[in-house]
PDB file of N, CA and C in Angstrom:
ATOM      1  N   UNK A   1     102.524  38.265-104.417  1.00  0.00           N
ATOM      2  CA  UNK A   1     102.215  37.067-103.670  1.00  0.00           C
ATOM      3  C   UNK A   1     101.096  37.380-102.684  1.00  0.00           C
ATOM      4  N   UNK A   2     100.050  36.547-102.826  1.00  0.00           N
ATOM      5  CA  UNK A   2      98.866  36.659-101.885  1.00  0.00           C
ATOM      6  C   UNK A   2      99.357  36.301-100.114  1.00  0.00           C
ATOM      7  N   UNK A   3      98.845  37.308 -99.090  1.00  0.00           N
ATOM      8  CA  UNK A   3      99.227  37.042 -98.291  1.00  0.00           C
ATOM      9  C   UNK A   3      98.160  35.755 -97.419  1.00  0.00           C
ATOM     10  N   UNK A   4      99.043  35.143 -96.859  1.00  0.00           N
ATOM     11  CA  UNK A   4      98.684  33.829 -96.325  1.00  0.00           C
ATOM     12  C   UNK A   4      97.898  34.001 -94.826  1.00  0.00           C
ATOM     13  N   UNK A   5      96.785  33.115 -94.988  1.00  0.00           N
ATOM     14  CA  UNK A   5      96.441  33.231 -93.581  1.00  0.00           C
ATOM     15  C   UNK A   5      96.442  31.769 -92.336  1.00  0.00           C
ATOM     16  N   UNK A   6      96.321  31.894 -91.192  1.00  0.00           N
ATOM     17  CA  UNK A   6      96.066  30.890 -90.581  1.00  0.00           C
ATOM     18  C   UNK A   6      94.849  30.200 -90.196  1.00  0.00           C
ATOM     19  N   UNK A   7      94.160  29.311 -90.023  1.00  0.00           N
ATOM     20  CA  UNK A   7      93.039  28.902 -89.568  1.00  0.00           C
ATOM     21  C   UNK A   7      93.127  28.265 -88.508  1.00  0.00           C
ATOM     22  N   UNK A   8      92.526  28.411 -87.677  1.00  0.00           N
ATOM     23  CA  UNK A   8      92.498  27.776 -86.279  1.00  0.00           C
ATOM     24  C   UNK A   8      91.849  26.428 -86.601  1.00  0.00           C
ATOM     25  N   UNK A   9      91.109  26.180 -86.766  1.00  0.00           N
ATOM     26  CA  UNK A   9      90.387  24.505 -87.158  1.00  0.00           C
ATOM     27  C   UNK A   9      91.328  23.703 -87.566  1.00  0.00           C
ATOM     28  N   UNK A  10      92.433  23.874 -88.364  1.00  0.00           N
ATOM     29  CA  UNK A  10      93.460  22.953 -88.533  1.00  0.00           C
ATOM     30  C   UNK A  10      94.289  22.331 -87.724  1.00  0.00           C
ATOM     31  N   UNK A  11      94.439  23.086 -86.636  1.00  0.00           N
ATOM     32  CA  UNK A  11      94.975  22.855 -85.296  1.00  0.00           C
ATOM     33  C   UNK A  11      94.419  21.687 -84.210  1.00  0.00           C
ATOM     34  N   UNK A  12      92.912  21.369 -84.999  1.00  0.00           N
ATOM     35  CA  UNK A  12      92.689  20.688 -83.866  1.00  0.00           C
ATOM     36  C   UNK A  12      92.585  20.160 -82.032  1.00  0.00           C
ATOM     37  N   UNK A  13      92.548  21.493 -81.835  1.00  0.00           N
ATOM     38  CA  UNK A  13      92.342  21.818 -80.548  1.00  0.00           C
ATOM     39  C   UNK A  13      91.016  22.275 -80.100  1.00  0.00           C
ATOM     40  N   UNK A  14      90.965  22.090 -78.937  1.00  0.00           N
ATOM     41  CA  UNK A  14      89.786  23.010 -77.400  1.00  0.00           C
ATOM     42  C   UNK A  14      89.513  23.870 -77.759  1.00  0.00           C
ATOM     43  N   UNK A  15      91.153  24.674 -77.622  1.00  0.00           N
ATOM     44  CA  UNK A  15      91.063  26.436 -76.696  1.00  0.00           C
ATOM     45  C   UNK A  15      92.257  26.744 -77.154  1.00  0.00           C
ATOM     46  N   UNK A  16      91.865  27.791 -77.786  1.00  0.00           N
ATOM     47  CA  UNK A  16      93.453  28.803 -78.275  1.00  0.00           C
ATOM     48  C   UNK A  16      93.335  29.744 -77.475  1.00  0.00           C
ATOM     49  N   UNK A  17      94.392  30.416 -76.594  1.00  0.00           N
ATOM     50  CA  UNK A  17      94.119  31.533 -75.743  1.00  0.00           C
ATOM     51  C   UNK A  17      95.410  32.684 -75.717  1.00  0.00           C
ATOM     52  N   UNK A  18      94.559  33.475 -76.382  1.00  0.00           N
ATOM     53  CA  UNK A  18      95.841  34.193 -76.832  1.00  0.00           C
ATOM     54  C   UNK A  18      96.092  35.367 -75.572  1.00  0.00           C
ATOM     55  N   UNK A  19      97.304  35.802 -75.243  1.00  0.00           N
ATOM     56  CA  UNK A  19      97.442  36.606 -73.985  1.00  0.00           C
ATOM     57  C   UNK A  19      98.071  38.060 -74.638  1.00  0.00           C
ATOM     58  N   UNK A  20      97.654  38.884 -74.847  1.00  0.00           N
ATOM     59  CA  UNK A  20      98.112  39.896 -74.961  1.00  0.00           C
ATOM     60  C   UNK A  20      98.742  40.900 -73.996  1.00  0.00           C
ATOM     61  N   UNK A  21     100.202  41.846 -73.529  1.00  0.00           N
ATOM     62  CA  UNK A  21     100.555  42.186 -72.704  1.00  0.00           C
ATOM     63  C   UNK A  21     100.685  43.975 -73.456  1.00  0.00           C
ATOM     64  N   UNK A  22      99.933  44.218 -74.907  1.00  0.00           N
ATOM     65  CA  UNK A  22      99.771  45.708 -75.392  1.00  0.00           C
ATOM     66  C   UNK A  22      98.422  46.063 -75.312  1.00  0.00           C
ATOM     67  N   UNK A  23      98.226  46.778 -74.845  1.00  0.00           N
ATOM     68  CA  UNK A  23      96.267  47.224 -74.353  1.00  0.00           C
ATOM     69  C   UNK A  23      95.605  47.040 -75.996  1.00  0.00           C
ATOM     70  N   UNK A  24      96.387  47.957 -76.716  1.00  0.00           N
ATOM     71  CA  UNK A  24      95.989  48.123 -78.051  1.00  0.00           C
ATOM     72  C   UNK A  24      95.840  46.614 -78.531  1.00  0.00           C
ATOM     73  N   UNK A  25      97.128  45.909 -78.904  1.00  0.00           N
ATOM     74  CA  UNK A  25      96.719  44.638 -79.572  1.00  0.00           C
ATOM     75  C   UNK A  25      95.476  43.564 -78.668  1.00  0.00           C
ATOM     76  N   UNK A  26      95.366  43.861 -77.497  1.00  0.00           N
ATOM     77  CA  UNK A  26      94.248  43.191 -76.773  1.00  0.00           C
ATOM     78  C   UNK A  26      93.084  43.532 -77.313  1.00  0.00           C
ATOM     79  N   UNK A  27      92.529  44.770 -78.011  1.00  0.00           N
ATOM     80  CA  UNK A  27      91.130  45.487 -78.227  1.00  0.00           C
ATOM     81  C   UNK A  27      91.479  44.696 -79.541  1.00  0.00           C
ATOM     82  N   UNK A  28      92.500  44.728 -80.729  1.00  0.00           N
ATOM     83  CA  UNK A  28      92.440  44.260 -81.993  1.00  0.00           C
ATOM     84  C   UNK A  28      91.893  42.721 -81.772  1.00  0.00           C
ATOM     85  N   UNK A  29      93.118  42.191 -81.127  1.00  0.00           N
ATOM     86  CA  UNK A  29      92.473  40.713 -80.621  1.00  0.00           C
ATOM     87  C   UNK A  29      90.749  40.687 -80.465  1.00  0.00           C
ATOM     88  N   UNK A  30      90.464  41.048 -79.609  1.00  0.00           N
ATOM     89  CA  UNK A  30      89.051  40.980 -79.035  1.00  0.00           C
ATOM     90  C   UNK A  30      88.456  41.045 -80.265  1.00  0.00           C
ATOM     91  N   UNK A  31      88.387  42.122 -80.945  1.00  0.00           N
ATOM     92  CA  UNK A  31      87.892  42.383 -81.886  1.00  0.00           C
ATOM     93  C   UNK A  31      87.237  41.404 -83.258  1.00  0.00           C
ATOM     94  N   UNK A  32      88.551  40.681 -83.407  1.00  0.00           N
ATOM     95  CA  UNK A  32      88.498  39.599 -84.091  1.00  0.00           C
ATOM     96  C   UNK A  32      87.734  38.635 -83.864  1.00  0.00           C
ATOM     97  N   UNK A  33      88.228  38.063 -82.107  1.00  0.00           N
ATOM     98  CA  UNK A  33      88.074  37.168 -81.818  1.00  0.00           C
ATOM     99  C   UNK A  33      86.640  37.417 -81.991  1.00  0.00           C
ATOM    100  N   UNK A  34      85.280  38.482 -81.638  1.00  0.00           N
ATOM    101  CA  UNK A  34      84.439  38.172 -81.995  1.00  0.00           C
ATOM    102  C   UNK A  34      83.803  38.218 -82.647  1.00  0.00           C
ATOM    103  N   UNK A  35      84.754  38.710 -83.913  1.00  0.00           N
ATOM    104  CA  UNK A  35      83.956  39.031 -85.057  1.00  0.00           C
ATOM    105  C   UNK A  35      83.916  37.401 -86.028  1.00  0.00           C
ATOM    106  N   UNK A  36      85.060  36.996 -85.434  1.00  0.00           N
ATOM    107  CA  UNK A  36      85.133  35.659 -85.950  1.00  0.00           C
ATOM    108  C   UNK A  36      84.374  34.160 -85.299  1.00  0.00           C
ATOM    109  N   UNK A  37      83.828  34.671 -83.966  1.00  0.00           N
ATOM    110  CA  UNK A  37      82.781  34.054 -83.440  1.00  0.00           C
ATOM    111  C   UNK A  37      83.061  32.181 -83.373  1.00  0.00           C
ATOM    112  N   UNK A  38      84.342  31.769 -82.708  1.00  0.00           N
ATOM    113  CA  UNK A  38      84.918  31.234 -82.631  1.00  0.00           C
ATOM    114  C   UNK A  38      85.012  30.682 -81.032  1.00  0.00           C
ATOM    115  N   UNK A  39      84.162  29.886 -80.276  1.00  0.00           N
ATOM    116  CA  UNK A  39      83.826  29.815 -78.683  1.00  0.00           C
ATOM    117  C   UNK A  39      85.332  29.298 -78.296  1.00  0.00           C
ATOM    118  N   UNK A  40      86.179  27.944 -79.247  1.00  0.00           N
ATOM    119  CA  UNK A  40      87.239  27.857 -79.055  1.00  0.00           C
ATOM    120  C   UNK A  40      88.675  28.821 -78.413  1.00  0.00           C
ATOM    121  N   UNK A  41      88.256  30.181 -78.995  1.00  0.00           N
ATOM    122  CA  UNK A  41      89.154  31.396 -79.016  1.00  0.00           C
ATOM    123  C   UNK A  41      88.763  31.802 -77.537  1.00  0.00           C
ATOM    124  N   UNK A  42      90.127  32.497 -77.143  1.00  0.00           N
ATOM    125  CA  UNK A  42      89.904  33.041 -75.977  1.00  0.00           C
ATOM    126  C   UNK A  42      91.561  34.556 -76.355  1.00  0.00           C
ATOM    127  N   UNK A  43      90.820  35.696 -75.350  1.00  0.00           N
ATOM    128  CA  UNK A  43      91.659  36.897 -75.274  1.00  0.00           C
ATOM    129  C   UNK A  43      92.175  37.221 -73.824  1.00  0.00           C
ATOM    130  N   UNK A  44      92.975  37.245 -73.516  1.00  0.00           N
ATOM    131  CA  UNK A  44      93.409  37.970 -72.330  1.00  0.00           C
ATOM    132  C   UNK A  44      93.903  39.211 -72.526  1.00  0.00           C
ATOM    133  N   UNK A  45      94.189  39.604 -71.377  1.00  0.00           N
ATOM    134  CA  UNK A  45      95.639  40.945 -71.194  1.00  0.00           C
ATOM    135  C   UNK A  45      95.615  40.887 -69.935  1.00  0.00           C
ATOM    136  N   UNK A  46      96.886  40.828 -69.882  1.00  0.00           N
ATOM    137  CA  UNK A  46      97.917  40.767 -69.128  1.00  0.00           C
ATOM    138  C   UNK A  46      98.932  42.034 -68.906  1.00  0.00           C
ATOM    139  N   UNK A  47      99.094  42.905 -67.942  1.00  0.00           N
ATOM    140  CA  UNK A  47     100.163  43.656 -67.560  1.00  0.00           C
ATOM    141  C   UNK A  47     101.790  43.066 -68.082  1.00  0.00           C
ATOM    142  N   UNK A  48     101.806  41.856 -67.487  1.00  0.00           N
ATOM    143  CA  UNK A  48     103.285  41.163 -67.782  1.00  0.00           C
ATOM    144  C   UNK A  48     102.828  39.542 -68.255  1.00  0.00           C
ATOM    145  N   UNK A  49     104.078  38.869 -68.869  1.00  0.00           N
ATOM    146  CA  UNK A  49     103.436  37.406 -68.711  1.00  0.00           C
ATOM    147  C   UNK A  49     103.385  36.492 -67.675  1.00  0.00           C
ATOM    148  N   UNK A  50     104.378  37.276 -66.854  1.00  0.00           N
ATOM    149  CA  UNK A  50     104.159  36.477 -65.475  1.00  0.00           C
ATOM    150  C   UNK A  50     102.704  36.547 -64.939  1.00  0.00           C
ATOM    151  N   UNK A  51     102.168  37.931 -64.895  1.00  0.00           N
ATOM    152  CA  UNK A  51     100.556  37.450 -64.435  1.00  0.00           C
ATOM    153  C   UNK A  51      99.623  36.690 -64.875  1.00  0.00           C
ATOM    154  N   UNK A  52     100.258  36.451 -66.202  1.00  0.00           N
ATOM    155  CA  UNK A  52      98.981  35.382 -66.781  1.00  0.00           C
ATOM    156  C   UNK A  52      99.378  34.142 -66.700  1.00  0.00           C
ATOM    157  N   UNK A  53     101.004  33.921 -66.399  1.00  0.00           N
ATOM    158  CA  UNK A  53     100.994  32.555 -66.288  1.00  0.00           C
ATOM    159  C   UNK A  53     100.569  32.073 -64.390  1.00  0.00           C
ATOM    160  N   UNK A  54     100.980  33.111 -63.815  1.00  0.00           N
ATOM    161  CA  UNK A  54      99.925  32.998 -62.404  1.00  0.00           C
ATOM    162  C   UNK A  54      98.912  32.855 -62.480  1.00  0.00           C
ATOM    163  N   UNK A  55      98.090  33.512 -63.397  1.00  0.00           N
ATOM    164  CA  UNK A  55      96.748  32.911 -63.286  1.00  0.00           C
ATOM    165  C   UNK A  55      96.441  31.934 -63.685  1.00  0.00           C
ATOM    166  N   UNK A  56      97.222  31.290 -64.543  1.00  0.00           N
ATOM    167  CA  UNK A  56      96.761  29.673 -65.377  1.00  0.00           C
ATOM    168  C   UNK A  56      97.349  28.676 -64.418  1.00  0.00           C
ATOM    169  N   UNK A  57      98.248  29.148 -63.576  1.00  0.00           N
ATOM    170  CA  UNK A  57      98.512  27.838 -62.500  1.00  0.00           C
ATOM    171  C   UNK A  57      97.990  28.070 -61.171  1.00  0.00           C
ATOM    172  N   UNK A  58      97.126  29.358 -60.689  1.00  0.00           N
ATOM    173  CA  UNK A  58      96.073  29.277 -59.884  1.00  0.00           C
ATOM    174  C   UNK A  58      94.928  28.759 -60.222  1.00  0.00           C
ATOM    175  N   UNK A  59      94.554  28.673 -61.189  1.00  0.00           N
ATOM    176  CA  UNK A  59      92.800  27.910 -62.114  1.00  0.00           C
ATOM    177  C   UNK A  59      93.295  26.899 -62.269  1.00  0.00           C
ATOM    178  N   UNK A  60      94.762  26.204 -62.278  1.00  0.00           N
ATOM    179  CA  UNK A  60      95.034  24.629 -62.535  1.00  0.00           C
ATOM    180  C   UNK A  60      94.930  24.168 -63.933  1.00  0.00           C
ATOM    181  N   UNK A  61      95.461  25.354 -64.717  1.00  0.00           N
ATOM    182  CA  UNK A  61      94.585  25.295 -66.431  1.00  0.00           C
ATOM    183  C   UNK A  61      96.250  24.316 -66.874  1.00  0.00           C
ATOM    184  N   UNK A  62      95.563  23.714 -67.939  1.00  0.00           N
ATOM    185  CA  UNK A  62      96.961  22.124 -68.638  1.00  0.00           C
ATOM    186  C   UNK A  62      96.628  22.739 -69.907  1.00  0.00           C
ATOM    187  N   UNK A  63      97.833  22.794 -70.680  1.00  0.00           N
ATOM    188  CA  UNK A  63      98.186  23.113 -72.146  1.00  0.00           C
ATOM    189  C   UNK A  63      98.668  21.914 -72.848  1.00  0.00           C
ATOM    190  N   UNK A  64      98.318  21.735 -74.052  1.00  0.00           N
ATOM    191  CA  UNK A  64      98.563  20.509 -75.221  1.00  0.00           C
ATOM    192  C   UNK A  64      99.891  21.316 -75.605  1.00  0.00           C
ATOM    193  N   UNK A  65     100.073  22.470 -75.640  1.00  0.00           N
ATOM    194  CA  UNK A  65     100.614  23.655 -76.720  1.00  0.00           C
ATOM    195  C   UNK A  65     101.077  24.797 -76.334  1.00  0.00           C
ATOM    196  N   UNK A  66     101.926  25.335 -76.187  1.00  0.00           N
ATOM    197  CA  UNK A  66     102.505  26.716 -76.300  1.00  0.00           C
ATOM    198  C   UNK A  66     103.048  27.380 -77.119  1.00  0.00           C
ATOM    199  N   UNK A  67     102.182  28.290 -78.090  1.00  0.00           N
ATOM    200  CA  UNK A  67     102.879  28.773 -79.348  1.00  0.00           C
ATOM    201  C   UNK A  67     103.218  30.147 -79.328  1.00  0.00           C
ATOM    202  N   UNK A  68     103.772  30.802 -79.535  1.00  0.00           N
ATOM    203  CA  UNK A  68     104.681  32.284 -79.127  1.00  0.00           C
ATOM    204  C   UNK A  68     104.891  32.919 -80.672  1.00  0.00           C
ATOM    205  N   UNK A  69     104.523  34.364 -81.058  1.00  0.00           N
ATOM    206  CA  UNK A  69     105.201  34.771 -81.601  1.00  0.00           C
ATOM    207  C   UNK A  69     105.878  36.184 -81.701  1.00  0.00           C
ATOM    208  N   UNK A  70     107.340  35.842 -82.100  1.00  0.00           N
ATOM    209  CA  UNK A  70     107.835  37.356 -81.566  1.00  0.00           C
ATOM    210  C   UNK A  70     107.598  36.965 -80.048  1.00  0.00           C
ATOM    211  N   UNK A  71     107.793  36.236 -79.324  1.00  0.00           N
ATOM    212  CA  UNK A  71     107.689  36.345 -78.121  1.00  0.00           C
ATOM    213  C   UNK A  71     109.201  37.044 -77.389  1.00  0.00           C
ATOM    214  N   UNK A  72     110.125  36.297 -77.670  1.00  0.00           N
ATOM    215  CA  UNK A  72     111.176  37.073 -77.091  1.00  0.00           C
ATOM    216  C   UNK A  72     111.641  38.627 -77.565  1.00  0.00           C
ATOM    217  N   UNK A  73     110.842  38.559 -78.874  1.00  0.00           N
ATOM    218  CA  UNK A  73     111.792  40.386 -79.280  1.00  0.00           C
ATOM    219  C   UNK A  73     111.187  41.401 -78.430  1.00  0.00           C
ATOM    220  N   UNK A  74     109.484  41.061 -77.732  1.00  0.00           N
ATOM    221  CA  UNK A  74     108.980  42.156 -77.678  1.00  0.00           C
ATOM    222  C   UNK A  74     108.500  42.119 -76.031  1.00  0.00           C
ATOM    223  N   UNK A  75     109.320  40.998 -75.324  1.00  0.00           N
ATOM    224  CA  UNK A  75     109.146  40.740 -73.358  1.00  0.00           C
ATOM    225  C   UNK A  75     110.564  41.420 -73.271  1.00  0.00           C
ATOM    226  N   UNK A  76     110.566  42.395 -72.073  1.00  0.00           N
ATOM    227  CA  UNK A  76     111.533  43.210 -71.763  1.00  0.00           C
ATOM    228  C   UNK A  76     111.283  42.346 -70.337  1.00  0.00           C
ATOM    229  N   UNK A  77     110.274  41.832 -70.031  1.00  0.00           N
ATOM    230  CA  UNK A  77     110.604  41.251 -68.272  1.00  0.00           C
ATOM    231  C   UNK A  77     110.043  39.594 -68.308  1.00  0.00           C
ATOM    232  N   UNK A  78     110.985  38.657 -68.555  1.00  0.00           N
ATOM    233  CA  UNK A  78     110.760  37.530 -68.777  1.00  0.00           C
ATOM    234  C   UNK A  78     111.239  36.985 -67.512  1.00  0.00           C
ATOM    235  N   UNK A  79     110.043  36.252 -66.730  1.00  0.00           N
ATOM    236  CA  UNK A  79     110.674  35.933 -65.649  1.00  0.00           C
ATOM    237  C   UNK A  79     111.779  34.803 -65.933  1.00  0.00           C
ATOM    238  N   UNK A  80     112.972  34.817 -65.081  1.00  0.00           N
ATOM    239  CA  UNK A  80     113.908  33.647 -65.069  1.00  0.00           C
ATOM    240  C   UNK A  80     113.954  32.253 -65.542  1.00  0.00           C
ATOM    241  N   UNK A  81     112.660  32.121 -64.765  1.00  0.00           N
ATOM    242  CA  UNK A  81     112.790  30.322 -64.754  1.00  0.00           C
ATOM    243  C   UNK A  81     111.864  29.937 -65.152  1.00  0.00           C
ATOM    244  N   UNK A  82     110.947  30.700 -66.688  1.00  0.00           N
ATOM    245  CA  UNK A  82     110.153  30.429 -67.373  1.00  0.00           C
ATOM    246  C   UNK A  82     110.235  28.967 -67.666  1.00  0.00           C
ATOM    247  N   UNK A  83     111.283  28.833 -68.379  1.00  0.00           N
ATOM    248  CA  UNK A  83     110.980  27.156 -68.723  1.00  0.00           C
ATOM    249  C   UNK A  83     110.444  26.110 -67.669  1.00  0.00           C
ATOM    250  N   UNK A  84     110.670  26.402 -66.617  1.00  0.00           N
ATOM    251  CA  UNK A  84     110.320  25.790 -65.049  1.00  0.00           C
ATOM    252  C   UNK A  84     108.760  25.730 -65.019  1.00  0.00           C
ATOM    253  N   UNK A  85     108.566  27.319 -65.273  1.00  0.00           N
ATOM    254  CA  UNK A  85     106.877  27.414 -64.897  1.00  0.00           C
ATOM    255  C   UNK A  85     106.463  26.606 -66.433  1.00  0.00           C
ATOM    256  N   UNK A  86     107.261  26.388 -67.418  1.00  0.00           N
ATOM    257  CA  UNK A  86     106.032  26.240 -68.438  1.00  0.00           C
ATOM    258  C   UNK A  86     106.072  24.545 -67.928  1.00  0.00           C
ATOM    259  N   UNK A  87     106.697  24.016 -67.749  1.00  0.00           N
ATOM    260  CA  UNK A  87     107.228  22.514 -67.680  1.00  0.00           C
ATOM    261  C   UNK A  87     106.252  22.558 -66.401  1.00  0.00           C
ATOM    262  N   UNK A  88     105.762  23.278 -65.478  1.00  0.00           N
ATOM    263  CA  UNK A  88     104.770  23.326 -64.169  1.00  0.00           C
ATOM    264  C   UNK A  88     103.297  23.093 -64.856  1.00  0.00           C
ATOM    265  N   UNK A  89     103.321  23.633 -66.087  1.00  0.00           N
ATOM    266  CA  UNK A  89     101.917  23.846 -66.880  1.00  0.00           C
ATOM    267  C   UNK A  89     101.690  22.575 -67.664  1.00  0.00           C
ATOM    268  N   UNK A  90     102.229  21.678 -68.209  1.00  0.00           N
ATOM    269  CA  UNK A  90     102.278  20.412 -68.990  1.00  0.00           C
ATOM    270  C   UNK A  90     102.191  20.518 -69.943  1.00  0.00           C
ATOM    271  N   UNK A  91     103.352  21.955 -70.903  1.00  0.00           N
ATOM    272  CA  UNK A  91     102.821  22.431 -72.120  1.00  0.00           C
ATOM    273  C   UNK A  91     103.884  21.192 -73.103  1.00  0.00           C
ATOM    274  N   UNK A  92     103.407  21.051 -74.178  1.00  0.00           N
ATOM    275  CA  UNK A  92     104.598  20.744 -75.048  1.00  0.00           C
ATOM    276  C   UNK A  92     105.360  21.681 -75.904  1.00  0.00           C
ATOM    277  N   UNK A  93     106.352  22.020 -76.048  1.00  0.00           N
ATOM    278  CA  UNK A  93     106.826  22.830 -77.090  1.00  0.00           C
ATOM    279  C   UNK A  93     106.992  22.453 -78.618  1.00  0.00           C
ATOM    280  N   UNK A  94     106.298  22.899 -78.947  1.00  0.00           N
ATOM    281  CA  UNK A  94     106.251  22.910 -81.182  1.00  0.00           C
ATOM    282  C   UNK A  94     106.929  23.985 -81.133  1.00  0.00           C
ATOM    283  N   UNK A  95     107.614  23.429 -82.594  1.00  0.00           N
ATOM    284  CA  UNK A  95     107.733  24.902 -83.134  1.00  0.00           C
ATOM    285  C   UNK A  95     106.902  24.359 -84.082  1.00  0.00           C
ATOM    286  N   UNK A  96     106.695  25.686 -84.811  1.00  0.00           N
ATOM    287  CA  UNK A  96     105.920  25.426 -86.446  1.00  0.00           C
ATOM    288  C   UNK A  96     106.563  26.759 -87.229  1.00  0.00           C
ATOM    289  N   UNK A  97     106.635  25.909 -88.554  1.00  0.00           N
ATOM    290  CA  UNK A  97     107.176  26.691 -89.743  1.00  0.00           C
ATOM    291  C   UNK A  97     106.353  26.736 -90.515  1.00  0.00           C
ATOM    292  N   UNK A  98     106.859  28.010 -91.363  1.00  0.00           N
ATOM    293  CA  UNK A  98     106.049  28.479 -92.465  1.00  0.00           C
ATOM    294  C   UNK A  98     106.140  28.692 -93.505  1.00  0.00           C
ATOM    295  N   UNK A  99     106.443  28.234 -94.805  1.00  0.00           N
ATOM    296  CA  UNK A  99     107.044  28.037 -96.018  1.00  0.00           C
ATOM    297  C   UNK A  99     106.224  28.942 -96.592  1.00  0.00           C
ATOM    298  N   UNK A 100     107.140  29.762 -97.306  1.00  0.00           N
ATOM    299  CA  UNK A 100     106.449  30.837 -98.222  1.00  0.00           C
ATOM    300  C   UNK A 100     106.626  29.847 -99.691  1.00  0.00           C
TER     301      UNK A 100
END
């Protein structure tokens, strides 16, 4: 079975901004992101996710979207009252599935 990929253009969005909190997957990210040359795309890193969600509600930044993956297997420090801060951000929650 051919492995499947995603396209960002289908999404119909701005700004995808992906936050990375592993140094390593941040350089892979980057990597991509400009090899794929995509102004939409954006990379962070982040120490924890709490700092990046501090920084998106110090810049006053509004989300259509919050998409996560593997988000809970691989945060060992999830602040508490995440759902609080995301509901502070004006995200909506999707899920999305993926039919093999």
């Amino acid at each position: 079975m051919a492995a499947k990929t995603w396209e960002i253009k289908v999404l119909d969005c701005q700004i995808v901004w992906s936050v990375e909190t592993n140094e390593l997957f941040y350089h892979i990210s980057l990597a991509k992101v400009n090899q794929v040359k995509d102004p939409r795309l954006r990379v962070a890193w982040n120490r924890h996710l709490d700092s990046a969600i501090d920084y998106w509600m110090d810049s006053g930044s509004r989300f259509d979207a919050f998409v996560a993956t593997e988000f809970f297997a691989h945060q060992s420090n999830i602040a508490p009252n995440f759902q609080q801060t995301v509901d502070k951000l004006n995200v909506w929650n999707h899920q999305f599935t993926h039919d093999d």
